[in-house]
Protein backbone atom coordinates (compact mmCIF):
# COMPACT_ATOMS: atom_id res chain seq x y z
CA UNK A 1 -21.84 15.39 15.44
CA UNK A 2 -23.16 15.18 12.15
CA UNK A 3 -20.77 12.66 10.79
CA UNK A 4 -21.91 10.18 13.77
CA UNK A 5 -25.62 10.74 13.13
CA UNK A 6 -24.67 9.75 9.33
CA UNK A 7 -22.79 6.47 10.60
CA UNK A 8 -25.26 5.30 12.73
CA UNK A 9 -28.26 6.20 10.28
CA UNK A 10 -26.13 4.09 7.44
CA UNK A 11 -25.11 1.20 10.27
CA UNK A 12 -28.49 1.02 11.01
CA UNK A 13 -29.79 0.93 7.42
CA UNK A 14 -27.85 -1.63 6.19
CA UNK A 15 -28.31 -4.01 9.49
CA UNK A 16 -32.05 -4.08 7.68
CA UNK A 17 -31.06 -5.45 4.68
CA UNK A 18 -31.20 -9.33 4.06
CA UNK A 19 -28.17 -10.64 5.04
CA UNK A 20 -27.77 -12.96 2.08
CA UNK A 21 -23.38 -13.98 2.48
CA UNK A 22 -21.99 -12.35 5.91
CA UNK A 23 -21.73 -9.49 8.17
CA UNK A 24 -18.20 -8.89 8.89
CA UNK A 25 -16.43 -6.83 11.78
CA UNK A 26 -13.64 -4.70 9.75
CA UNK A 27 -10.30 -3.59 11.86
CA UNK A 28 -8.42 -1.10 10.18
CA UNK A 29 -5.36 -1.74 9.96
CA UNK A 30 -1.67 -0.77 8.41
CA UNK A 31 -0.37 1.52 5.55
CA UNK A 32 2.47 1.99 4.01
CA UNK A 33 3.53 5.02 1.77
CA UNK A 34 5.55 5.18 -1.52
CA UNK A 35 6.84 8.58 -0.60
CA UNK A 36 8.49 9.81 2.16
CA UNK A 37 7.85 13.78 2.32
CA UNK A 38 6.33 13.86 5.13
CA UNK A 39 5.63 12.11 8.56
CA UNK A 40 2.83 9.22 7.66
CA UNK A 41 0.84 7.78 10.01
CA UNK A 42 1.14 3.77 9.35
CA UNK A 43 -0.57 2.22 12.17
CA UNK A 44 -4.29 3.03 11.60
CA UNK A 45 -6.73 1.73 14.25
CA UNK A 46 -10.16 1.83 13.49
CA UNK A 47 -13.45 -0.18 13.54
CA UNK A 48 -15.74 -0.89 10.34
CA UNK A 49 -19.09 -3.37 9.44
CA UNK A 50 -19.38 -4.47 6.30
CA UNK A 51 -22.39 -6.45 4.85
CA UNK A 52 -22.18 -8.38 2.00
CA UNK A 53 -25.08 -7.93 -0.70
CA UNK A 54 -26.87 -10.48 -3.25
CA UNK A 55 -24.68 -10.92 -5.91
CA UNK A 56 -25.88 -9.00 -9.09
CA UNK A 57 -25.65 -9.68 -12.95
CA UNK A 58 -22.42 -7.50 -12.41
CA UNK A 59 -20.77 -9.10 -9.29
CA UNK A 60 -20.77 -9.17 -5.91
CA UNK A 61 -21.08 -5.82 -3.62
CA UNK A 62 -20.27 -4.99 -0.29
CA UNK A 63 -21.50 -2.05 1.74
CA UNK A 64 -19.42 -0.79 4.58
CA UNK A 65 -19.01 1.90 7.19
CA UNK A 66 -16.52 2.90 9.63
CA UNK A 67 -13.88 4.90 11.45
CA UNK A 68 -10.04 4.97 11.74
CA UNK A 69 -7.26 7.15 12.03
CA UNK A 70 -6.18 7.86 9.20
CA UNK A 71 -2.48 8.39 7.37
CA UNK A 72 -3.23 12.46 7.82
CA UNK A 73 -3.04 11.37 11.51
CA UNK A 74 -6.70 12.94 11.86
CA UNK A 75 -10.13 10.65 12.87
CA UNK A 76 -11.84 9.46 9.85
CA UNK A 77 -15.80 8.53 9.35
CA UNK A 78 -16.23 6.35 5.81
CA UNK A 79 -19.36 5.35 4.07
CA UNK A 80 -19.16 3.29 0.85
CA UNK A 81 -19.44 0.30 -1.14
CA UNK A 82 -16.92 -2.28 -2.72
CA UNK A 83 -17.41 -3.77 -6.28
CA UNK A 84 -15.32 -6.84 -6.75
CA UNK A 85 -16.23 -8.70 -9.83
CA UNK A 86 -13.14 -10.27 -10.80
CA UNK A 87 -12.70 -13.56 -8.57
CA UNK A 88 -10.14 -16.34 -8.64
CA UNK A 89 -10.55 -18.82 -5.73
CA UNK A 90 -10.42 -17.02 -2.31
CA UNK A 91 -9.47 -13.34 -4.10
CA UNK A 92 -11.67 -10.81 -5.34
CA UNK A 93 -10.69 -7.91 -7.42
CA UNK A 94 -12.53 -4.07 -8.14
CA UNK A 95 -13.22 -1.06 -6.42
CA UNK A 96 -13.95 0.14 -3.36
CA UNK A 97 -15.77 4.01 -3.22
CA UNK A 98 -16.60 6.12 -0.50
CA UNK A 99 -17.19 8.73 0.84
CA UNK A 100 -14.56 9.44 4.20
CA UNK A 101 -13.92 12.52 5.97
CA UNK A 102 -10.16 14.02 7.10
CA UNK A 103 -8.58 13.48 3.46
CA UNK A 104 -7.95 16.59 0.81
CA UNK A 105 -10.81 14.89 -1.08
CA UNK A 106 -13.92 13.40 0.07
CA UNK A 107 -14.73 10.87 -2.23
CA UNK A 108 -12.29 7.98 -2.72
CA UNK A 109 -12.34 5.52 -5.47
CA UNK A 110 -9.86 2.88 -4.39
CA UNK A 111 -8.60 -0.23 -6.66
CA UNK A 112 -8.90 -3.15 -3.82
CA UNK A 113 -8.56 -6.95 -3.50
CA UNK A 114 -10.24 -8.61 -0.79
CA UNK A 115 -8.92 -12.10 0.24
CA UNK A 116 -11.26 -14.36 2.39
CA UNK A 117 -11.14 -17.81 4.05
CA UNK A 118 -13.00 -19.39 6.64
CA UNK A 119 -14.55 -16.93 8.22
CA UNK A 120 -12.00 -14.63 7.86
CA UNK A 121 -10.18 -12.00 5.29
CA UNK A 122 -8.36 -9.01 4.67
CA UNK A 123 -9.63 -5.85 1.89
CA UNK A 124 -5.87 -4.80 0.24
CA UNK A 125 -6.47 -1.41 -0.90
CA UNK A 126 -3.28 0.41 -3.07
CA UNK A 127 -3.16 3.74 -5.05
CA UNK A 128 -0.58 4.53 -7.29
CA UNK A 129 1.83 8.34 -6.54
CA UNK A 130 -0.35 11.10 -8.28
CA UNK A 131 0.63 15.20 -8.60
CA UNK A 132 0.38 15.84 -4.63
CA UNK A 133 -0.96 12.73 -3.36
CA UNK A 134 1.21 9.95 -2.39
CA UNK A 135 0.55 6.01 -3.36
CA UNK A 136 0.07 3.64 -0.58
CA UNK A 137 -0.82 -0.03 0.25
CA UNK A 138 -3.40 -0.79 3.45
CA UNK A 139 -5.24 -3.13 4.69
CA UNK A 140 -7.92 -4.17 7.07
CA UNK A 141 -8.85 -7.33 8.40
CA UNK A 142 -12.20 -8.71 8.47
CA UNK A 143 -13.66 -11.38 10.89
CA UNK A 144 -17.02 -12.95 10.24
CA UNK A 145 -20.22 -12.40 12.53
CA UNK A 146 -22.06 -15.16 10.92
């Protein structure tokens, strides 16, 4: 109950912001694992909105929220905010933290590339194998609302 008051008071917070780039709809989306110890969930449906902000003197940011299913196989609520300073025509490389419930830790710092065209994209995210976590590669796809 908690978690879904915290969605909806961040959803709600960042539909007053100036829109200054593009609202997008985020659908989670696929994973794929690097090890195979256990049973990983690879099909991840979920639902996200992401709003870009005003560029800074550091880069672009992005502010998102959402839920999915995650690779645990459990229902996950995520609050965060991507970073991607690093551009080269439609790409965009950095970071994408959050906070996200149903994972051994809650806060996730994830290296990301986002990919965008007209009026739509994709956010790549990939983590390497480390000590009793394994390395995957996801994505969502994101459509424009504006």
């Amino acid at each position: 109950m908690l978690k879904r008051r915290l969605v909806t008071l961040f959803a709600a917070a960042t539909l007053c912001l100036p829109a200054t780039a593009a609202d997008w709809l985020v659908l989670s989306g696929l994973s794929h694992h690097f090890q195979e110890r256990r049973d990983w969930r690879e099909v991840n449906p979920g639902l996200g909105f992401e709003r870009d902000v005003a560029e800074g003197p550091y880069g672009p940011w992005t502010i998102s929220a959402g839920f999915l299913k995650n690779s645990y196989d459990k229902r996950s609520v995520y609050l965060g905010g991507r970073w991607t300073p690093l551009a080269l025509g439609p790409a965009r490389l950095g970071f994408f933290g959050l906070l996200a419930t149903g994972y051994p830790s809650p806060v996730l710092v994830l290296p990301t590339l986002v990919i965008e065209g007209h009026g739509v994209g994709a956010n790549l995210l990939a983590v390497p194998n480390l000590p009793g976590y394994s390395g995957y590669i996801g994505v969502q796809f994101r459509f424009a609302l504006r």
